[in-house]
N, C-alpha and C. Protein backbone atom coordinates (compact mmCIF):
# COMPACT_ATOMS: atom_id res chain seq x y z
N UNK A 1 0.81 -1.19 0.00
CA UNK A 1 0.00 0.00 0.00
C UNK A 1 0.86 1.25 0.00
N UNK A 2 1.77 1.60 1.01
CA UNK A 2 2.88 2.04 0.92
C UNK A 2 3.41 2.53 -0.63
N UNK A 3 4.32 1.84 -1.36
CA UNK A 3 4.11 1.77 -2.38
C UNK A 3 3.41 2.22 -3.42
N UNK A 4 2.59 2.10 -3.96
CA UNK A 4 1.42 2.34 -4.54
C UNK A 4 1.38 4.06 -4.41
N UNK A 5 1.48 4.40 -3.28
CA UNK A 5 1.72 5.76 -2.81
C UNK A 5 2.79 6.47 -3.60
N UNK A 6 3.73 6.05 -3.26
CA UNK A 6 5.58 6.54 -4.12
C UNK A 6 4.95 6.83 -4.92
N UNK A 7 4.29 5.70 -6.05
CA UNK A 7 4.22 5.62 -7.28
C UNK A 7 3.34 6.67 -7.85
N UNK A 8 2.27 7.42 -6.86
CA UNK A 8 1.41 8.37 -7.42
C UNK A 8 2.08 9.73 -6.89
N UNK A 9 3.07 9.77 -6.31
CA UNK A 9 3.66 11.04 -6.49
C UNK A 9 4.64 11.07 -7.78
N UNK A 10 5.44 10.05 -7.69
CA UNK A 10 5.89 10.00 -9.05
C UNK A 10 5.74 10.79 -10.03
N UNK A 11 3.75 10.09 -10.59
CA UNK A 11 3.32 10.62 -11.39
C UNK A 11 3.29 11.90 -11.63
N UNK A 12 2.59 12.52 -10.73
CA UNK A 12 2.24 13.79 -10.41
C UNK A 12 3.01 14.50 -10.78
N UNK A 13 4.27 14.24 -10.26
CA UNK A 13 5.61 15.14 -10.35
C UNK A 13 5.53 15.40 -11.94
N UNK A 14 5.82 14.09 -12.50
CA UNK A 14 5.93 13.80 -14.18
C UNK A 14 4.76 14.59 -14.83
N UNK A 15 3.99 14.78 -14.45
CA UNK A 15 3.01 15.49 -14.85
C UNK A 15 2.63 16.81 -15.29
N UNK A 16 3.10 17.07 -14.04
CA UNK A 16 3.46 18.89 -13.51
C UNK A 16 4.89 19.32 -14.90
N UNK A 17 5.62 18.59 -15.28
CA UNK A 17 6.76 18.88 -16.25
C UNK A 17 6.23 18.82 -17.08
N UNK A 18 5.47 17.86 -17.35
CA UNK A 18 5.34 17.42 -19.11
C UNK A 18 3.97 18.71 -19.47
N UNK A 19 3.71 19.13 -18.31
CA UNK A 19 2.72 20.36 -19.06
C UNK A 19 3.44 21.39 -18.68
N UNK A 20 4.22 21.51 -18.37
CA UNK A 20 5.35 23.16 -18.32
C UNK A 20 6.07 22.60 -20.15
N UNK A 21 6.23 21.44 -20.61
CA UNK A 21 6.86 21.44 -22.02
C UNK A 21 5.69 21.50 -22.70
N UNK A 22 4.52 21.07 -22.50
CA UNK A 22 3.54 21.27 -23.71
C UNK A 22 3.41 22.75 -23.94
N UNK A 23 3.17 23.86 -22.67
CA UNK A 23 2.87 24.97 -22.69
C UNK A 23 4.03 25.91 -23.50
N UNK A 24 5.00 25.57 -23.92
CA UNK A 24 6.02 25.85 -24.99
C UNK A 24 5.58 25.46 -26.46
N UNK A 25 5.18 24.47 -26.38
CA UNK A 25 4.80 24.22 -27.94
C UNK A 25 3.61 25.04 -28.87
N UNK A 26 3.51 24.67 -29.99
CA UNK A 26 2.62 26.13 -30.33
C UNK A 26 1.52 25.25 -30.41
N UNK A 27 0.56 25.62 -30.48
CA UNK A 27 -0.79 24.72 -30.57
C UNK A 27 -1.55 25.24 -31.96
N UNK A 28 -1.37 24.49 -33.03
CA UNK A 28 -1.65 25.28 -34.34
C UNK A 28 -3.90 25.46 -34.04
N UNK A 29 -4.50 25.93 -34.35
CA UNK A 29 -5.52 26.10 -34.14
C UNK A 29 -6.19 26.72 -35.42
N UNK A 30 -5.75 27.33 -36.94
CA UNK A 30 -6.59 27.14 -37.70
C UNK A 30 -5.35 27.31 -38.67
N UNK A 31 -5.88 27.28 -39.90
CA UNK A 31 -4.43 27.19 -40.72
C UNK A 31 -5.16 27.67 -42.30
N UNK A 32 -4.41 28.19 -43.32
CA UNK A 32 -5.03 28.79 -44.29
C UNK A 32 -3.92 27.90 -45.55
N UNK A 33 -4.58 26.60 -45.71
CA UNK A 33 -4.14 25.72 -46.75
C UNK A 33 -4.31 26.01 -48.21
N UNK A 34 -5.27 27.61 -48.39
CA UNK A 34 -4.93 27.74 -49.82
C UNK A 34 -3.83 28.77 -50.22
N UNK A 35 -2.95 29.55 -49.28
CA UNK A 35 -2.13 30.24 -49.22
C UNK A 35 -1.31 29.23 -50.17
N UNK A 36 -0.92 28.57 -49.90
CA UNK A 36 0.47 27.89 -50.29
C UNK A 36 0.34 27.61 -52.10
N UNK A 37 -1.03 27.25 -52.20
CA UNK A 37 -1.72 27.15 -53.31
C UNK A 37 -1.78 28.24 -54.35
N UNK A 38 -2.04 29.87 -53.80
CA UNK A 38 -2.10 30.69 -54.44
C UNK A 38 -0.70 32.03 -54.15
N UNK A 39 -0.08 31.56 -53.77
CA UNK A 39 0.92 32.65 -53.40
C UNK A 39 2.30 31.26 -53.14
N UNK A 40 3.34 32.64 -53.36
CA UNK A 40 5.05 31.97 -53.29
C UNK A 40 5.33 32.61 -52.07
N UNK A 41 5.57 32.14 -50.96
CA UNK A 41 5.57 32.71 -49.65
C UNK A 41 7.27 32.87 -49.48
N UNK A 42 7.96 34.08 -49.55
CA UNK A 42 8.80 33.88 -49.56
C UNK A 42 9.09 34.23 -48.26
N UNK A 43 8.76 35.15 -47.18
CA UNK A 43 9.48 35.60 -45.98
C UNK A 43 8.08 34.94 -45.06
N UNK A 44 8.70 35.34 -43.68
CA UNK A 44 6.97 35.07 -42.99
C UNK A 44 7.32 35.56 -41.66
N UNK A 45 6.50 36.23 -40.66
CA UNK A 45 6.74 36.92 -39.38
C UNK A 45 5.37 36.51 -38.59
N UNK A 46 6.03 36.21 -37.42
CA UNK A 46 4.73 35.93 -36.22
C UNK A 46 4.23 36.82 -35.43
N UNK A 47 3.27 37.18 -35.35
CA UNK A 47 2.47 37.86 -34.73
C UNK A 47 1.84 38.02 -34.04
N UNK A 48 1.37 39.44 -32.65
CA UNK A 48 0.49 38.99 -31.94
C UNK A 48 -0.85 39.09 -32.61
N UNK A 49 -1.92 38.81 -31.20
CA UNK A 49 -2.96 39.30 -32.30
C UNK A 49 -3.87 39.87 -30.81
N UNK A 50 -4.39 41.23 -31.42
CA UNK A 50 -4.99 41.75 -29.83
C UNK A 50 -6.57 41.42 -30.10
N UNK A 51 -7.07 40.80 -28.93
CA UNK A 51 -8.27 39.81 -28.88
C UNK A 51 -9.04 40.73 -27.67
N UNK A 52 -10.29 40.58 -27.75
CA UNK A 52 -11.03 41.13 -26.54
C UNK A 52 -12.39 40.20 -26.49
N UNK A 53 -12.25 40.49 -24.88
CA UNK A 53 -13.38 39.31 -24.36
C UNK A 53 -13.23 38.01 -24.23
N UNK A 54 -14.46 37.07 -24.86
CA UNK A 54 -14.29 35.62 -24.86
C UNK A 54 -13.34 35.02 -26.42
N UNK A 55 -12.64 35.77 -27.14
CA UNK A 55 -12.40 35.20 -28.03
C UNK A 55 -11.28 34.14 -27.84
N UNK A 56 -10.04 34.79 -27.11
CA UNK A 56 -9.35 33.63 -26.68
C UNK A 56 -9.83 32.17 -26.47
N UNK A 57 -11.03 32.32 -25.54
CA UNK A 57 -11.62 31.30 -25.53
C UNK A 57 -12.06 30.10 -26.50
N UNK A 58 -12.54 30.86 -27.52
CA UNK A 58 -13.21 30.27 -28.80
C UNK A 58 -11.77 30.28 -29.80
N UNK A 59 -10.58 30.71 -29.46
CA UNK A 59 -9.57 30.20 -29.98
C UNK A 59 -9.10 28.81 -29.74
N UNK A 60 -9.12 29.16 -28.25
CA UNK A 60 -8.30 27.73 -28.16
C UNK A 60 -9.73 26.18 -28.43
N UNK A 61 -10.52 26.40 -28.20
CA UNK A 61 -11.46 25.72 -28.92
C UNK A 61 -11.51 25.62 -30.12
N UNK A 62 -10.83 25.77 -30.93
CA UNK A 62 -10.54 25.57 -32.47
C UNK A 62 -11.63 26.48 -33.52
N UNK A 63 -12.49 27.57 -32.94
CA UNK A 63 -13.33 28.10 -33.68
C UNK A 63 -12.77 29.31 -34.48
N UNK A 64 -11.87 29.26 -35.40
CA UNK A 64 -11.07 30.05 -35.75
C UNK A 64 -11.04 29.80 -37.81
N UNK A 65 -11.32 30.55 -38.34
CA UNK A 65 -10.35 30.44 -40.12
C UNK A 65 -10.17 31.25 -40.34
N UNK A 66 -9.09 30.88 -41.43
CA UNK A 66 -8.21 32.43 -41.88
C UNK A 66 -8.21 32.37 -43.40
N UNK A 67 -9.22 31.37 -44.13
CA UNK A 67 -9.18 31.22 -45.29
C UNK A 67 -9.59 32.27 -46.17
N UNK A 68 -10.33 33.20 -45.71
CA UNK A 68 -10.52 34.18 -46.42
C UNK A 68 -9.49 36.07 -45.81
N UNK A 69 -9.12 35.45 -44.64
CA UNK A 69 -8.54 37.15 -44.11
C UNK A 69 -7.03 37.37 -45.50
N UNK A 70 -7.06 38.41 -44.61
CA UNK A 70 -6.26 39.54 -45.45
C UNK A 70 -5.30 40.70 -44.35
N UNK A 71 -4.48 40.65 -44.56
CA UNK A 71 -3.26 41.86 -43.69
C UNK A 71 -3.33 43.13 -44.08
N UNK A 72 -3.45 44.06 -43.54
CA UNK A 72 -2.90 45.61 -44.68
C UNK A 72 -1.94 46.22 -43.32
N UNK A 73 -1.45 47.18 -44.10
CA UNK A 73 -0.38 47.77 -42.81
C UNK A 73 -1.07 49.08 -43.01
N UNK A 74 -1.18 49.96 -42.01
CA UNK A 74 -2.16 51.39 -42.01
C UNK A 74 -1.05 52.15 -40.95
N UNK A 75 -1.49 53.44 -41.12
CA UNK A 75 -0.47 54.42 -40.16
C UNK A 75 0.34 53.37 -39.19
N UNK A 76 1.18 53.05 -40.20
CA UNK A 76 2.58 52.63 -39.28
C UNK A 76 2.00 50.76 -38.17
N UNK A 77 0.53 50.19 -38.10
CA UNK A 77 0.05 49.41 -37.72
C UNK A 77 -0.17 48.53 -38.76
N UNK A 78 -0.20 47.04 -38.19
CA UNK A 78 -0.77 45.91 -38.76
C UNK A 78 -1.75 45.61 -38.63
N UNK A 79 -2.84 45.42 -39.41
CA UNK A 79 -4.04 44.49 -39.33
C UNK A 79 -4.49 43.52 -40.26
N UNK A 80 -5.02 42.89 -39.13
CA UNK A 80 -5.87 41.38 -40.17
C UNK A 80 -7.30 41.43 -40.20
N UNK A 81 -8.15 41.43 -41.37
CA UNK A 81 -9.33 42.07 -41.71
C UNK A 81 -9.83 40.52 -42.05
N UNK A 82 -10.70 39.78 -41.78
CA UNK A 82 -12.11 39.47 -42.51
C UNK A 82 -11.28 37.35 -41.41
N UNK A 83 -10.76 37.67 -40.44
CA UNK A 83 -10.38 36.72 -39.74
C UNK A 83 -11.82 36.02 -38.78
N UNK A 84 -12.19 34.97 -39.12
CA UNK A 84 -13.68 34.76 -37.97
C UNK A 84 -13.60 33.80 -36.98
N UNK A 85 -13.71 34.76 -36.11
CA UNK A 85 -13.53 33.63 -34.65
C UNK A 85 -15.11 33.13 -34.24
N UNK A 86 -15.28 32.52 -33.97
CA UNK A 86 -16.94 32.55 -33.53
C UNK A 86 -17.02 32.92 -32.10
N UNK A 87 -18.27 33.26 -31.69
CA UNK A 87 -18.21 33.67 -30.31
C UNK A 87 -18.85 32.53 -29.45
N UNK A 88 -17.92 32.68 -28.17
CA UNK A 88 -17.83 31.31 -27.00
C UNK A 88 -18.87 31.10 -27.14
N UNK A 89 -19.49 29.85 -26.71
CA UNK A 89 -20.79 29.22 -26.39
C UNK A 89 -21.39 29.57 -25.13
N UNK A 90 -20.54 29.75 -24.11
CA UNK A 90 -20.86 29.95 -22.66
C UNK A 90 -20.18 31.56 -22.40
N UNK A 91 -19.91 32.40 -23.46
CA UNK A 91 -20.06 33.55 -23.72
C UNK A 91 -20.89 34.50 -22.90
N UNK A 92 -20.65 36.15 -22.36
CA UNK A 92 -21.69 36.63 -22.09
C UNK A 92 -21.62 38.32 -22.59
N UNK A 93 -21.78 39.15 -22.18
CA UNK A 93 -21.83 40.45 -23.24
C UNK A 93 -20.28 40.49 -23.73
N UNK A 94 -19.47 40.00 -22.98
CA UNK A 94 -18.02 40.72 -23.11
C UNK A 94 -17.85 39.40 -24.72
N UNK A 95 -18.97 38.91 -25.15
CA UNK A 95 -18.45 38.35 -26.56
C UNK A 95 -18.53 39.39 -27.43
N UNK A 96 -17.39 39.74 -28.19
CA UNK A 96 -17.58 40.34 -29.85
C UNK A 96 -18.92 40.58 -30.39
N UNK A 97 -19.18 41.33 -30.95
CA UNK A 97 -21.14 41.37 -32.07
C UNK A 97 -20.28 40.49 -33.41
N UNK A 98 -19.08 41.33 -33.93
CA UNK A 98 -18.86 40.96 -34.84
C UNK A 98 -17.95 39.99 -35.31
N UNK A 99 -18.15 38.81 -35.24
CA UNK A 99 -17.29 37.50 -35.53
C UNK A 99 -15.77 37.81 -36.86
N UNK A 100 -15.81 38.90 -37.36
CA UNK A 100 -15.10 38.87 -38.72
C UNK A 100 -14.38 40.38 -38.34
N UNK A 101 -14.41 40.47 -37.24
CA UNK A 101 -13.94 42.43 -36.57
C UNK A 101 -12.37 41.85 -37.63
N UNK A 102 -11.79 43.62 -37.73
CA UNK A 102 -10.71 43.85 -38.18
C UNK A 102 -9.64 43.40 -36.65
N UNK A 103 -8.57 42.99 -36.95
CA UNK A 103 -7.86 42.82 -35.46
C UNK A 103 -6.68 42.96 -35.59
N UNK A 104 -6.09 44.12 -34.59
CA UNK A 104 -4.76 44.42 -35.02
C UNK A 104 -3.82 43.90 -34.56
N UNK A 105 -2.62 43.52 -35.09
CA UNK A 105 -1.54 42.44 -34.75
C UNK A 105 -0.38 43.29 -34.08
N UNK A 106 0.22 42.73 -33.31
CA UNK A 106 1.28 43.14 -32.35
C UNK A 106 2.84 42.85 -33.05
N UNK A 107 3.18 43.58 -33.50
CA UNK A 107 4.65 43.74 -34.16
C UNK A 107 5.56 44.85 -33.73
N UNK A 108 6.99 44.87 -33.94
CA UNK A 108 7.96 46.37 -33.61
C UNK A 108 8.19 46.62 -35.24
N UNK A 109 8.25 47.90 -34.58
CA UNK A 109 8.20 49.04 -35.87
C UNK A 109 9.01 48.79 -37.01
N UNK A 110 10.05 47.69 -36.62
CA UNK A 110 11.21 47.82 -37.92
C UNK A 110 10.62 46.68 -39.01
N UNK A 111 10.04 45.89 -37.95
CA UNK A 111 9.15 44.38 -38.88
C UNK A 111 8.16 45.37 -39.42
N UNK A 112 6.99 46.26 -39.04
CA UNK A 112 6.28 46.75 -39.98
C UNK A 112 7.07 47.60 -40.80
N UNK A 113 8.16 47.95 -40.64
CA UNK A 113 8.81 49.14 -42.28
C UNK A 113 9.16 47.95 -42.84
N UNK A 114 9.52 46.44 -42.23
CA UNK A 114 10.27 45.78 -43.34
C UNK A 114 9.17 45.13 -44.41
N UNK A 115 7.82 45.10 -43.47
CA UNK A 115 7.07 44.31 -43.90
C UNK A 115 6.33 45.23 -44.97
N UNK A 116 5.89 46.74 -44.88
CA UNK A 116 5.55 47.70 -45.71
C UNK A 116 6.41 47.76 -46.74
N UNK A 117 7.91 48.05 -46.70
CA UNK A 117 8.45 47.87 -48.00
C UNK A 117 8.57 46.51 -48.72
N UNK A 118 8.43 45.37 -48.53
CA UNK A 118 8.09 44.13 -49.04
C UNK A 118 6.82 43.91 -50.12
N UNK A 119 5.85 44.50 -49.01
CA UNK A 119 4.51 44.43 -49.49
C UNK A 119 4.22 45.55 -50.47
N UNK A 120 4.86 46.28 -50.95
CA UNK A 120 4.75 47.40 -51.67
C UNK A 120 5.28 47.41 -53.17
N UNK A 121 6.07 46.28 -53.12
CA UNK A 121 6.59 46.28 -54.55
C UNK A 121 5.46 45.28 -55.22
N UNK A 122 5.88 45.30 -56.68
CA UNK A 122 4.84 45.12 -57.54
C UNK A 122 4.35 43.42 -57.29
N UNK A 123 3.21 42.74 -57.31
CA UNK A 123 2.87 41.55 -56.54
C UNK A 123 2.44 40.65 -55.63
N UNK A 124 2.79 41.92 -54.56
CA UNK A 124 3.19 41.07 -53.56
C UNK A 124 2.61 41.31 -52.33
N UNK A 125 1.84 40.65 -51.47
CA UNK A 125 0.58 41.20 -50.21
C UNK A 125 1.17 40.09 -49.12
N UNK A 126 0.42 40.12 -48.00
CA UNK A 126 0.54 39.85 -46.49
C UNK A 126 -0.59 38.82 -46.67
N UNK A 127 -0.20 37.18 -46.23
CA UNK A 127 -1.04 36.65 -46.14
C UNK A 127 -1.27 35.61 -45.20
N UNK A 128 -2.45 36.00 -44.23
CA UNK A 128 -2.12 34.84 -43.21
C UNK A 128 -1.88 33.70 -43.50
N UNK A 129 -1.22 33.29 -42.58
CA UNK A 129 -1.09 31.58 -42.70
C UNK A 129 -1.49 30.60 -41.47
N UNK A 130 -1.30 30.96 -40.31
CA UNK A 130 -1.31 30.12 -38.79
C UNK A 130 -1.67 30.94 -38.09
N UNK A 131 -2.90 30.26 -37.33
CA UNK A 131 -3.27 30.84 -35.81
C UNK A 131 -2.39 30.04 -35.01
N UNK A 132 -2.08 30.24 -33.94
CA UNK A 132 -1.48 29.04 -32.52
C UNK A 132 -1.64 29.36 -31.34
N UNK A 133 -1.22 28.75 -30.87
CA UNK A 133 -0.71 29.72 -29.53
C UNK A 133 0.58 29.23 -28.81
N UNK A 134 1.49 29.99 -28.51
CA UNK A 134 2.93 30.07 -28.31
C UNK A 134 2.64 30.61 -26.43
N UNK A 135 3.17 29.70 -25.89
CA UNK A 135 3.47 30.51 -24.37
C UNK A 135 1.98 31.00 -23.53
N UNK A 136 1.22 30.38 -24.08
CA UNK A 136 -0.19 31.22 -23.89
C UNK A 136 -0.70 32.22 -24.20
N UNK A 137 0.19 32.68 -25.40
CA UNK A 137 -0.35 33.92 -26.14
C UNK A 137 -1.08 33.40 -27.52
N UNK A 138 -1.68 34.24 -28.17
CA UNK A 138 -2.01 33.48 -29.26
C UNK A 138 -1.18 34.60 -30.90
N UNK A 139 -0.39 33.90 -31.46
CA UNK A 139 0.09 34.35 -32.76
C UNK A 139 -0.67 34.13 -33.65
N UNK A 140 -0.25 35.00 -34.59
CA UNK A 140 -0.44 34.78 -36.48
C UNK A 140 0.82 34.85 -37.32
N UNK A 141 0.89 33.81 -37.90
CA UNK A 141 2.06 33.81 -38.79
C UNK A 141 1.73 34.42 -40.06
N UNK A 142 2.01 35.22 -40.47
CA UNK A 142 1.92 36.07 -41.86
C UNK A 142 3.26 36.23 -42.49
N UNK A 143 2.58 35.91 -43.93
CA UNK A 143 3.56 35.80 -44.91
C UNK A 143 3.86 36.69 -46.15
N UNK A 144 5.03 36.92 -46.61
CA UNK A 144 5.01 38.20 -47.49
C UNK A 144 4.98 36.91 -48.90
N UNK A 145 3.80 37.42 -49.51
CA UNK A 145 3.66 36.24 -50.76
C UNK A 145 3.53 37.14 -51.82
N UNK A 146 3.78 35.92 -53.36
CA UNK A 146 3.39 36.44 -54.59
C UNK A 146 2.46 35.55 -55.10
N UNK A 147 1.82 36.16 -56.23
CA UNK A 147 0.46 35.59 -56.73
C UNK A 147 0.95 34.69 -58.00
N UNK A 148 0.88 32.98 -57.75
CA UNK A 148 0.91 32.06 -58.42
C UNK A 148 -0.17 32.17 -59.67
N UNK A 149 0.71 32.48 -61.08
CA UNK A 149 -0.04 32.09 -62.36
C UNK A 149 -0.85 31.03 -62.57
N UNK A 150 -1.85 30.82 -63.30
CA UNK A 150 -2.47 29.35 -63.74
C UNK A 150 -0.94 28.17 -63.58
N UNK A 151 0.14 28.98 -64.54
CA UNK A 151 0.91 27.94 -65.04
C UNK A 151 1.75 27.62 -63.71
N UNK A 152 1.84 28.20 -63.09
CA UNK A 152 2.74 27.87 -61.45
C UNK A 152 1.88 27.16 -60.90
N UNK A 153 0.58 27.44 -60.72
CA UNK A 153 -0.20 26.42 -59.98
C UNK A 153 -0.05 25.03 -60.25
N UNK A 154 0.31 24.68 -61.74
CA UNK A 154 0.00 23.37 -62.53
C UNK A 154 1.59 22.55 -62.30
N UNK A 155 2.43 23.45 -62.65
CA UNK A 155 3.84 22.96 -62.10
C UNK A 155 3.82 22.25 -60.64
N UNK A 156 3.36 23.77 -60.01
CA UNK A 156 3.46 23.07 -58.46
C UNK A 156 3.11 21.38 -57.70
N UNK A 157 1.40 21.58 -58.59
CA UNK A 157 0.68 20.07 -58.61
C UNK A 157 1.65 19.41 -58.97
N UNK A 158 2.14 19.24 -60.93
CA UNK A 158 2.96 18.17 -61.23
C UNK A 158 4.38 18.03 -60.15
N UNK A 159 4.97 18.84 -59.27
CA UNK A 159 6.14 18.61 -58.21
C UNK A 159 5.46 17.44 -57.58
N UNK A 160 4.24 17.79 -57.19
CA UNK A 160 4.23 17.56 -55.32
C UNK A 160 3.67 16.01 -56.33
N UNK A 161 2.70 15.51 -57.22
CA UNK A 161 2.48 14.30 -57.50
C UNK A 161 3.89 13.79 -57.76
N UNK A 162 4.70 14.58 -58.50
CA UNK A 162 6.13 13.32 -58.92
C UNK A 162 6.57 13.04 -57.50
N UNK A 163 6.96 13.94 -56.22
CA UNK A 163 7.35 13.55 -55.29
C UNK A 163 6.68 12.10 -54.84
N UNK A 164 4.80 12.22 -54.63
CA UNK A 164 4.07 11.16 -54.12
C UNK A 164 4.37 10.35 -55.08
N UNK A 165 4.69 10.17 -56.02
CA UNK A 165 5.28 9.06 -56.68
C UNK A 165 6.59 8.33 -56.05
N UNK A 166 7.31 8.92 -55.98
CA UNK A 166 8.40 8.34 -55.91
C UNK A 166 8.54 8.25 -54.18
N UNK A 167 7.92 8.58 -53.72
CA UNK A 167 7.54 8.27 -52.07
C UNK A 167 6.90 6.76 -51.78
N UNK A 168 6.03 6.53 -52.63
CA UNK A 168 5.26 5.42 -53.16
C UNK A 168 6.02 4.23 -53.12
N UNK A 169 7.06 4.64 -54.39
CA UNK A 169 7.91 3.56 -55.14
C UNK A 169 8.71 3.13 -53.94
N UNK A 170 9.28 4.00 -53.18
CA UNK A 170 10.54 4.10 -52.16
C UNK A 170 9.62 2.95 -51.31
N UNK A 171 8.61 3.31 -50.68
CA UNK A 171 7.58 2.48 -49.64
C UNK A 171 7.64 0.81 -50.27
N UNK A 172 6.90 0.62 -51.19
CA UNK A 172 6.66 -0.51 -52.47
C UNK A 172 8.38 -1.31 -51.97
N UNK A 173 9.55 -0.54 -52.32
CA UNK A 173 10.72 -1.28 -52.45
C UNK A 173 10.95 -1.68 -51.03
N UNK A 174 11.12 -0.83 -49.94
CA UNK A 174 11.15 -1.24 -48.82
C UNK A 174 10.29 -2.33 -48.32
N UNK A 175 9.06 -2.46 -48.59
CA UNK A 175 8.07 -3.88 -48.21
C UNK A 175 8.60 -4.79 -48.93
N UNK A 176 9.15 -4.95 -50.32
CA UNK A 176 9.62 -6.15 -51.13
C UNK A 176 10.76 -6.58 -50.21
N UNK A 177 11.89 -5.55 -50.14
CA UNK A 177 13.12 -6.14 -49.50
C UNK A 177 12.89 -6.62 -47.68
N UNK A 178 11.59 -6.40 -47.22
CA UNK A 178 11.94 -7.23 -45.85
C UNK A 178 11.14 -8.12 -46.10
């Protein structure tokens, strides 16, 4: 009985660590899979994002897309426009009215001049990519992209199938030889 005892402090202990390392990891929570599709992402910067009320909440609950937002940089600030969080379920006035509010992102001044002169040459816009949350804050990863032609789109496909091909073949040979 004794015993048995040790063994549940043990745990505990182990416990108490392994969620001080999870709380480091980022917890991806919505993700914008046609970015990659329609834009050449060449740089990318993380971001805060300033939230009010229950939205955090309905973040980390996964009620979050970014498939349609959009970045602009305005007097010297970042924002992300048309981002929809839904509002908590167990919510009470302090929820948002508007699920799709503009929300401005937390950056230093030299990332927005770098990110304004990036975004300014001919092509080339701010496009989210990742919600998460880092440390218990919650980021946005935004990316300085260019706009993929029909014919880049079609390349891209034929890459990524020759790769699954030959990923395939590699798998196929490995099962023959054991």
């Amino acid at each position: 009985m004794h015993i048995v005892a040790v063994f549940t402090c043990i745990e505990r202990a182990g416990g108490g660590s392994h969620v001080a390392t999870k709380k480091a990891d980022g917890k991806l929570l919505a993700q914008n899979k046609k970015a990659s599709h329609d834009y050449f992402i060449e740089e990318t910067y993380e971001c805060g994002l300033v939230l009010t009320g229950t939205e955090i909440k309905s973040l980390r609950a996964g009620k979050a897309n970014i498939g349609d937002s959009f970045s602009t940089i305005r007097n010297g600030e970042a924002f992300v426009h048309n981002m929809h969080i839904s509002p908590f379920d167990q919510g009470n006035r302090s929820n948002p009215e508007d699920p799709t509010r503009t929300r401005k992102l937390l950056l230093k001044k030299a990332q927005i001049a770098k990110m304004l002169g990036q975004a300014k040459q001919e092509g080339y816009t701010l496009v989210p990519l990742k919600v998460y949350i880092r440390n218990g804050y919650a980021k946005l990863l935004v990316g300085i992209g260019k706009g993929k032609k029909q014919f880049d789109k079609r390349e891209s496909a034929a890459k990524k199938d020759a790769q699954r091909d030959i990923q395939r073949a590699l798998r196929e040979k490995q099962k023959i030889a054991r």
